[in-house]
PDB file of N, CA and C in Angstrom:
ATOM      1  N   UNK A   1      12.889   5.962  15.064  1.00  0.00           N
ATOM      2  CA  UNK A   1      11.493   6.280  15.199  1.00  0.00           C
ATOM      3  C   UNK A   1      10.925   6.571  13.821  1.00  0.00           C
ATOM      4  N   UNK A   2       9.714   5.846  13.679  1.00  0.00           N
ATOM      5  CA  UNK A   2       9.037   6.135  12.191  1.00  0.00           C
ATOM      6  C   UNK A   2       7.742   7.408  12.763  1.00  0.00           C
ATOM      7  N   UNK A   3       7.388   8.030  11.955  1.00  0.00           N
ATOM      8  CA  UNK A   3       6.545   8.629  12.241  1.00  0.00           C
ATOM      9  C   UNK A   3       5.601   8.642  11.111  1.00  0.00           C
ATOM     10  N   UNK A   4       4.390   8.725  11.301  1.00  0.00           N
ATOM     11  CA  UNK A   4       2.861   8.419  10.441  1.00  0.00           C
ATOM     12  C   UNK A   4       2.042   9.130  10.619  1.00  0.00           C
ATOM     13  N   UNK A   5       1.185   9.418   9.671  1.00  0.00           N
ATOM     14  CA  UNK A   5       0.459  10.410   9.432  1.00  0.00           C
ATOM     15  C   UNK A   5      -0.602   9.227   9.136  1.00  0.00           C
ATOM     16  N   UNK A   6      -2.519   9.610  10.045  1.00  0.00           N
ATOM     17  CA  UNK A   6      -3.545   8.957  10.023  1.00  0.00           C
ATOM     18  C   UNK A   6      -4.262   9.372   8.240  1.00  0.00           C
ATOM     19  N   UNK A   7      -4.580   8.300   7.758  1.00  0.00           N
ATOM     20  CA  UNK A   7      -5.246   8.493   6.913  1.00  0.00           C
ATOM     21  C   UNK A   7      -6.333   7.684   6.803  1.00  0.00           C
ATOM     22  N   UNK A   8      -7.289   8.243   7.000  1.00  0.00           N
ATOM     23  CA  UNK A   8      -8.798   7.167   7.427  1.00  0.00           C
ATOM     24  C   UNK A   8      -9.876   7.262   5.842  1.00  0.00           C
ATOM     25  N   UNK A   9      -8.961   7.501   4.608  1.00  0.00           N
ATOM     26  CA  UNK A   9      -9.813   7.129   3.130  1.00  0.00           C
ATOM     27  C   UNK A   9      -8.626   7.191   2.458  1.00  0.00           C
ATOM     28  N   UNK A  10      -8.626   6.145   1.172  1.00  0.00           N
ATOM     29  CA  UNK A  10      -7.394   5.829   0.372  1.00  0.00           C
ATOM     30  C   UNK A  10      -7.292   7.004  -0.477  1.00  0.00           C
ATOM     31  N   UNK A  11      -5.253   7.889  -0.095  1.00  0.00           N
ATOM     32  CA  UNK A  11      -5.612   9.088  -1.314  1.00  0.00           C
ATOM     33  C   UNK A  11      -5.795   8.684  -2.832  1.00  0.00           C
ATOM     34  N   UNK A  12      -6.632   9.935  -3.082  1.00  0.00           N
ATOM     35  CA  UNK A  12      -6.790  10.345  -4.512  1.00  0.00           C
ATOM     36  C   UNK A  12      -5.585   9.710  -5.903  1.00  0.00           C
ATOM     37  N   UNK A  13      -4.431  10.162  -5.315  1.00  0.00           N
ATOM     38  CA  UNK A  13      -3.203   9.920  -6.144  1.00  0.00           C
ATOM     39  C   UNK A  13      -3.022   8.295  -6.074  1.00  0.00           C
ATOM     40  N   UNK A  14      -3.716   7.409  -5.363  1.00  0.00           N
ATOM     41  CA  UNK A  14      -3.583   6.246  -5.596  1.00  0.00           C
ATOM     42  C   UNK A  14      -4.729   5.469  -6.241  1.00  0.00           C
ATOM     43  N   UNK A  15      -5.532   5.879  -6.908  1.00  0.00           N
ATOM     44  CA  UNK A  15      -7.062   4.895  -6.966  1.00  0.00           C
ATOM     45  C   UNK A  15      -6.198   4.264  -8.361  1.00  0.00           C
ATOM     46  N   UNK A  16      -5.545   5.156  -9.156  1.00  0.00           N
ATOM     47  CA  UNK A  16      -4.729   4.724 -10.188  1.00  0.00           C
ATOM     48  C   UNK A  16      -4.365   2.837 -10.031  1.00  0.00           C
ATOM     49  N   UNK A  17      -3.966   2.849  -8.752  1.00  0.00           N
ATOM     50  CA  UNK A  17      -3.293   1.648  -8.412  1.00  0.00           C
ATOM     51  C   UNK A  17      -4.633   0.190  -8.368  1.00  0.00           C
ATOM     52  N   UNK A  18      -5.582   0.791  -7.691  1.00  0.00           N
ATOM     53  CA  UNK A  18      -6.642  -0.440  -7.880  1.00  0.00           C
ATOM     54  C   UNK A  18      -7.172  -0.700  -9.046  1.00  0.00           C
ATOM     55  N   UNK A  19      -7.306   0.230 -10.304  1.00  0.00           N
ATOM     56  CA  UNK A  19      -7.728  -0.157 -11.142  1.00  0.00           C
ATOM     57  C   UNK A  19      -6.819  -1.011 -12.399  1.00  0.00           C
ATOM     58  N   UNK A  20      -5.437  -0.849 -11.931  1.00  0.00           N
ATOM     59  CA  UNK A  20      -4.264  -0.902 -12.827  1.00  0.00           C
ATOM     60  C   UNK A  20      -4.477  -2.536 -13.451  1.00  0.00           C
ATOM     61  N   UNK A  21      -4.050  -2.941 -14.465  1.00  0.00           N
ATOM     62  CA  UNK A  21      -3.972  -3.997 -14.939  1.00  0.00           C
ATOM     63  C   UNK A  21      -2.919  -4.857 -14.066  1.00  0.00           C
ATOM     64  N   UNK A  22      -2.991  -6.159 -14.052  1.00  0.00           N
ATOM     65  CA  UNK A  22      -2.394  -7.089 -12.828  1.00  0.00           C
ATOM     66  C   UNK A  22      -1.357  -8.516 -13.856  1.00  0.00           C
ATOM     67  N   UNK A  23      -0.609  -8.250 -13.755  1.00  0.00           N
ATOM     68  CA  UNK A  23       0.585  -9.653 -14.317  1.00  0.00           C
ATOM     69  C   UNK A  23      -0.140 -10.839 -13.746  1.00  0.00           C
ATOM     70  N   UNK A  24      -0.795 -11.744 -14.322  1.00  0.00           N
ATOM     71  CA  UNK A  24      -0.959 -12.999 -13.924  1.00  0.00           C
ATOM     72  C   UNK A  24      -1.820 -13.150 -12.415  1.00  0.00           C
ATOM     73  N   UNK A  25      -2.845 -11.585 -12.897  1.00  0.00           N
ATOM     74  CA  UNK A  25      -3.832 -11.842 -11.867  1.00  0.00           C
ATOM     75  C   UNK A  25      -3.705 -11.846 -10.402  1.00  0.00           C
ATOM     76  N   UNK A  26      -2.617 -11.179 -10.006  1.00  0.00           N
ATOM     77  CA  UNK A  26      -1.808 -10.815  -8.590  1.00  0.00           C
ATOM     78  C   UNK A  26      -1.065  -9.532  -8.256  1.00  0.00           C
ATOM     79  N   UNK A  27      -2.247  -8.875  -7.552  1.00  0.00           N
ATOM     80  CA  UNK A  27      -3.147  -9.340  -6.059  1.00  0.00           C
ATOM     81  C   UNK A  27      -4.909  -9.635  -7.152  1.00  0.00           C
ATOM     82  N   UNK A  28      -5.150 -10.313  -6.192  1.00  0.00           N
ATOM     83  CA  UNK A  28      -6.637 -10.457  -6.566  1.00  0.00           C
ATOM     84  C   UNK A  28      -7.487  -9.645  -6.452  1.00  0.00           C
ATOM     85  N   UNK A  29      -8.483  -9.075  -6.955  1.00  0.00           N
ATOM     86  CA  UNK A  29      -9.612  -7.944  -6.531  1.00  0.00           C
ATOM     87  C   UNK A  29     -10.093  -8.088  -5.444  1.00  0.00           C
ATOM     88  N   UNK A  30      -9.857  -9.473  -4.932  1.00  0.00           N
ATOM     89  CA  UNK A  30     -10.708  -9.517  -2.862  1.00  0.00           C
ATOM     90  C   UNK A  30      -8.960  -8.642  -2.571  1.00  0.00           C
ATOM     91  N   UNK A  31      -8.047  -9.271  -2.832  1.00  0.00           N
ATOM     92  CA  UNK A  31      -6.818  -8.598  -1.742  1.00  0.00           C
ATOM     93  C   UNK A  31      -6.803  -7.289  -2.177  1.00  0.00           C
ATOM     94  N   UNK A  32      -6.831  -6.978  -3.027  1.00  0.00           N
ATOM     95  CA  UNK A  32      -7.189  -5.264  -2.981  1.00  0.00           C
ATOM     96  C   UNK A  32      -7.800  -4.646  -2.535  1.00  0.00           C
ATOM     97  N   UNK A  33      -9.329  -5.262  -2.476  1.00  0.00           N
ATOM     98  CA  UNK A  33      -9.955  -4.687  -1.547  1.00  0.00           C
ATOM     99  C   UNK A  33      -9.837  -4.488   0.214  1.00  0.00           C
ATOM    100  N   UNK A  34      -9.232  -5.875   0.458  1.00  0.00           N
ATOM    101  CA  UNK A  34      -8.594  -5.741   1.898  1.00  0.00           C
ATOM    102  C   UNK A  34      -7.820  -4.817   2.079  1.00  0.00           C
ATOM    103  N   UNK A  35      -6.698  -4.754   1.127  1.00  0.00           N
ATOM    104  CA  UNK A  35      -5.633  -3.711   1.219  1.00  0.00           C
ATOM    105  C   UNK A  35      -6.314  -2.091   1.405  1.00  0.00           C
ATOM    106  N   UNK A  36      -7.405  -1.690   0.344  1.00  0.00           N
ATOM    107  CA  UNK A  36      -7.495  -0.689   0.583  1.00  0.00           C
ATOM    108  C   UNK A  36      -8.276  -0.542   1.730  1.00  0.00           C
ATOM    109  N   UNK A  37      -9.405  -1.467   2.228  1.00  0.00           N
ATOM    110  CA  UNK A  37      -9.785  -0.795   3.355  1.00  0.00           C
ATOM    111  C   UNK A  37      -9.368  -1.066   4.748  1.00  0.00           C
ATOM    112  N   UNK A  38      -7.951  -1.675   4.800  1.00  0.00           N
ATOM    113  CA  UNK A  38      -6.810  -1.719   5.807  1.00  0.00           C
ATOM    114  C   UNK A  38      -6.128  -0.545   6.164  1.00  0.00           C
ATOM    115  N   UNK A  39      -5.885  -0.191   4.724  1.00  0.00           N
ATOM    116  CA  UNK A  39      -4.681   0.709   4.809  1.00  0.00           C
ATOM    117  C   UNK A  39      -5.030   1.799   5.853  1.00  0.00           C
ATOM    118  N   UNK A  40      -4.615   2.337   6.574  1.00  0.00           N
ATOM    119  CA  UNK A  40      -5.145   3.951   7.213  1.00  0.00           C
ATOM    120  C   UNK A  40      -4.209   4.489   7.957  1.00  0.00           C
ATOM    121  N   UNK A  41      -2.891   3.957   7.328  1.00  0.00           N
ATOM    122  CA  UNK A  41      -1.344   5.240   7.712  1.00  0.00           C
ATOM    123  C   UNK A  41      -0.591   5.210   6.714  1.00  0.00           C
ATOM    124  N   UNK A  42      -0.047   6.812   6.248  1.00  0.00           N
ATOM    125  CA  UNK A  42       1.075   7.085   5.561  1.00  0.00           C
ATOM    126  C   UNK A  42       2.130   7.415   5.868  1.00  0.00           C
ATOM    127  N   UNK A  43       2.911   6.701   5.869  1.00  0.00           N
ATOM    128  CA  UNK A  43       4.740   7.038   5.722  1.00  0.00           C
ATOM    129  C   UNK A  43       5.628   7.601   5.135  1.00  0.00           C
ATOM    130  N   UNK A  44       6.294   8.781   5.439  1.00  0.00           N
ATOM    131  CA  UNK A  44       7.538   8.813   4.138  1.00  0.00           C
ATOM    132  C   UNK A  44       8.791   8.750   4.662  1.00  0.00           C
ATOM    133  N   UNK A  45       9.428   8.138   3.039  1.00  0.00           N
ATOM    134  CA  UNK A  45      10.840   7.432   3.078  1.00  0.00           C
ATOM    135  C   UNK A  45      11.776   7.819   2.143  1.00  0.00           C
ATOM    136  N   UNK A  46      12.963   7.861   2.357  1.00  0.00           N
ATOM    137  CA  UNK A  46      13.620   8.410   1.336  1.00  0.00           C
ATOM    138  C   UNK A  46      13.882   7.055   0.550  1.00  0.00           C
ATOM    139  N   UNK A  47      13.806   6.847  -0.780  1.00  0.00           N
ATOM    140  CA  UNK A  47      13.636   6.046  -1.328  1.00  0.00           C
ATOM    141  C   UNK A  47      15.093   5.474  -2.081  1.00  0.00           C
ATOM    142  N   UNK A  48      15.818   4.319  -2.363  1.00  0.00           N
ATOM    143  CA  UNK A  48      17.031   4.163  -3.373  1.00  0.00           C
ATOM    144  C   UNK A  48      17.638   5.161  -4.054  1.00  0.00           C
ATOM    145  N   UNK A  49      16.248   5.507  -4.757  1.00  0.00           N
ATOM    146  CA  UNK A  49      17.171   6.166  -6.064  1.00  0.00           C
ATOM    147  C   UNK A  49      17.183   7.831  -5.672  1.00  0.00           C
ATOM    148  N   UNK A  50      16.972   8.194  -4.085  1.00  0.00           N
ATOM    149  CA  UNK A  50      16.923   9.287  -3.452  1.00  0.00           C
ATOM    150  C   UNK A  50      16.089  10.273  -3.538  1.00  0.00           C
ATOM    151  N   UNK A  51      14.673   9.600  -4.069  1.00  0.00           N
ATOM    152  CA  UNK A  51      13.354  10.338  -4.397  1.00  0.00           C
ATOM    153  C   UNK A  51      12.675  10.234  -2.777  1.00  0.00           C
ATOM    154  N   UNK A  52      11.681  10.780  -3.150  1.00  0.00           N
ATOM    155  CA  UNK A  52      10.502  10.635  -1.884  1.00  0.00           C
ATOM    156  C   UNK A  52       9.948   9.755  -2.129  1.00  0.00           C
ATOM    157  N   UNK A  53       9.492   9.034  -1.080  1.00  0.00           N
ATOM    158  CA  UNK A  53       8.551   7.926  -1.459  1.00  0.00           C
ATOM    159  C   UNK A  53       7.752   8.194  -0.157  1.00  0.00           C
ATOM    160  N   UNK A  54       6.174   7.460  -0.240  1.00  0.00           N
ATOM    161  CA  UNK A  54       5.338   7.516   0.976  1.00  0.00           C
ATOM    162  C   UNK A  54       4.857   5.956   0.577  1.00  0.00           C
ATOM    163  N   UNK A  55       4.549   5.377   1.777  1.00  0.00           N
ATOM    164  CA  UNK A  55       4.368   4.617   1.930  1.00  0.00           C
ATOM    165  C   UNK A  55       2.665   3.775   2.819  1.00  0.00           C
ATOM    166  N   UNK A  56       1.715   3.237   1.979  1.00  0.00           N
ATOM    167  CA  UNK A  56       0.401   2.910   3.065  1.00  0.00           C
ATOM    168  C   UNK A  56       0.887   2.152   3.700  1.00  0.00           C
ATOM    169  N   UNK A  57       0.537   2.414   4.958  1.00  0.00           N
ATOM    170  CA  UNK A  57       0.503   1.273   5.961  1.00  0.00           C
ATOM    171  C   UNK A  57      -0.923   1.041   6.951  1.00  0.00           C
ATOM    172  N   UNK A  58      -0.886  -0.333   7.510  1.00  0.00           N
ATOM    173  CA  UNK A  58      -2.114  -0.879   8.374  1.00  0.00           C
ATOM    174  C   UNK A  58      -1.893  -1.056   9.085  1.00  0.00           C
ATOM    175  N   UNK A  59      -2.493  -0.450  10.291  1.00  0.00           N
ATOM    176  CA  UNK A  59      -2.229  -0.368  11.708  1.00  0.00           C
ATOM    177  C   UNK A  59      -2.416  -2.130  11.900  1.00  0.00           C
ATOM    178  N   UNK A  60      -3.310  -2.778  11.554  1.00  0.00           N
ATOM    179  CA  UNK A  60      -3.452  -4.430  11.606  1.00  0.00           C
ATOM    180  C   UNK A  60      -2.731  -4.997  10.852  1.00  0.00           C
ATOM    181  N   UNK A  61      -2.098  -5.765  12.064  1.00  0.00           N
ATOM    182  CA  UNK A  61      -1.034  -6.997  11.341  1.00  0.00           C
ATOM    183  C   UNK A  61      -1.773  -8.170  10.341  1.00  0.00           C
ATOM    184  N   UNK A  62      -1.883  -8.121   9.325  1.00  0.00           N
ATOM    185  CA  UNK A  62      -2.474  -8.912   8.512  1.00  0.00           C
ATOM    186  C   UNK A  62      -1.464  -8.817   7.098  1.00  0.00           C
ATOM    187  N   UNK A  63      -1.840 -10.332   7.101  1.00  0.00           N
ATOM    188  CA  UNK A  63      -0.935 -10.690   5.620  1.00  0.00           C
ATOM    189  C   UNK A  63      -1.844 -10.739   4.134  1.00  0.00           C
ATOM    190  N   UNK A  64      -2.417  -9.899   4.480  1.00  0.00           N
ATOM    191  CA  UNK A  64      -3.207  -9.813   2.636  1.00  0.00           C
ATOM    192  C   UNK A  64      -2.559 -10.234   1.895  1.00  0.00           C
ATOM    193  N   UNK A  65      -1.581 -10.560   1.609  1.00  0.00           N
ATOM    194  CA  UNK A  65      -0.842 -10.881  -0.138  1.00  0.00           C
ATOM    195  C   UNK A  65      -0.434 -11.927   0.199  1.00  0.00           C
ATOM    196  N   UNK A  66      -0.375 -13.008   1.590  1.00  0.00           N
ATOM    197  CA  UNK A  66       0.716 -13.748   1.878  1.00  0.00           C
ATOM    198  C   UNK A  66       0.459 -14.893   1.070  1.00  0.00           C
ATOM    199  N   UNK A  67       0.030 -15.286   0.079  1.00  0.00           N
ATOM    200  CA  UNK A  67       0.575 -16.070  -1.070  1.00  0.00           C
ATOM    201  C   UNK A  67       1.307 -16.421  -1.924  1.00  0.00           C
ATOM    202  N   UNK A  68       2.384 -15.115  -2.568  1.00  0.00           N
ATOM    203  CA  UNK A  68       3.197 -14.608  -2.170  1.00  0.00           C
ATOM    204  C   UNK A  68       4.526 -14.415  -1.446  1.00  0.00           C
ATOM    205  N   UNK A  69       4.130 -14.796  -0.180  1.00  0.00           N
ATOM    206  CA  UNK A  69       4.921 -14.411   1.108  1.00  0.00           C
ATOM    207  C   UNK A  69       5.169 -13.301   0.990  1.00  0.00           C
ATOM    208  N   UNK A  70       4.333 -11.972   0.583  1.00  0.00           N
ATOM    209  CA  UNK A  70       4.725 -10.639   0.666  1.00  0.00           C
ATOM    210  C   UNK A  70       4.029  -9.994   1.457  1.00  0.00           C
ATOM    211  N   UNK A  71       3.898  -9.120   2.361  1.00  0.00           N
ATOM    212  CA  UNK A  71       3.254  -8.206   3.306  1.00  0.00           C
ATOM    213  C   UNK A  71       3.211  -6.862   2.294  1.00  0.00           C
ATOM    214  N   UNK A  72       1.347  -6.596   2.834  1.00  0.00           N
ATOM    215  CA  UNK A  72       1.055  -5.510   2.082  1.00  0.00           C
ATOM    216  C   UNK A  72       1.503  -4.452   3.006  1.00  0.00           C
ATOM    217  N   UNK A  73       2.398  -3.244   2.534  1.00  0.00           N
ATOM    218  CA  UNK A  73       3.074  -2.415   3.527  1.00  0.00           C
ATOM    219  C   UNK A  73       3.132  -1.311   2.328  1.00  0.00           C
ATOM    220  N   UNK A  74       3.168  -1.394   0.960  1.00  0.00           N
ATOM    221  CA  UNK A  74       4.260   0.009   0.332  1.00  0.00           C
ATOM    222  C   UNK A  74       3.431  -0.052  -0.748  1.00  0.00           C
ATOM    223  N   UNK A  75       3.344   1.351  -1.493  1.00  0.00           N
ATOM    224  CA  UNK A  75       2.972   1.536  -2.370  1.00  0.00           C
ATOM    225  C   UNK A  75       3.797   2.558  -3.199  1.00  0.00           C
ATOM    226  N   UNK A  76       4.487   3.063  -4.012  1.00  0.00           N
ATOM    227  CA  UNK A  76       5.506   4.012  -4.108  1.00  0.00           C
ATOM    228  C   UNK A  76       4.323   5.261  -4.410  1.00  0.00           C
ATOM    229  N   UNK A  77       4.820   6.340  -4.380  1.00  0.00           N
ATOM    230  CA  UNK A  77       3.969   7.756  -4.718  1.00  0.00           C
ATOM    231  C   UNK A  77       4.152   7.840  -6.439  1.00  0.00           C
ATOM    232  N   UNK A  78       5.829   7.154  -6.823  1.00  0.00           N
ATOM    233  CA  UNK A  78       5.711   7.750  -8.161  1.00  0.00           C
ATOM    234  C   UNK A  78       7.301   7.725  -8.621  1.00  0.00           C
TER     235      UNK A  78
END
């Protein structure tokens, strides 16, 4: 069982992430924008290297990045 916490506005500790500079222009500023106003659940996970991690997730099945072939699902905290 996963359990999620509703988050209905993108946190604070992430805006960092939309403005960030992009490798070869990927995700695009439209898929970001999808992403962020998709996103509206947080997850946490214990992560590899045995940190915390939380994770956005979208209640809608949609493939924003699937160019790719990646599903927008994770964002690390840090």
């Amino acid at each position: 069982m996963v359990y999620v916490i509703p988050c209905p506005h993108w946190p604070s500790n992430a805006y960092e992430w939309i403005s960030s500079s992009r490798t070869y222009g990927w995700p695009t500023k439209q898929q970001i924008r999808e992403i962020v106003n998709q996103a509206d659940h947080i997850r946490k996970y214990d992560g590899a290297d045995k940190g915390r991690r939380y994770q956005l997730i979208s209640s809608e099945d949609s493939d924003v990045l699937d160019n790719r072939g990646d599903r927008f699902n994770s964002m690390d905290s840090g």
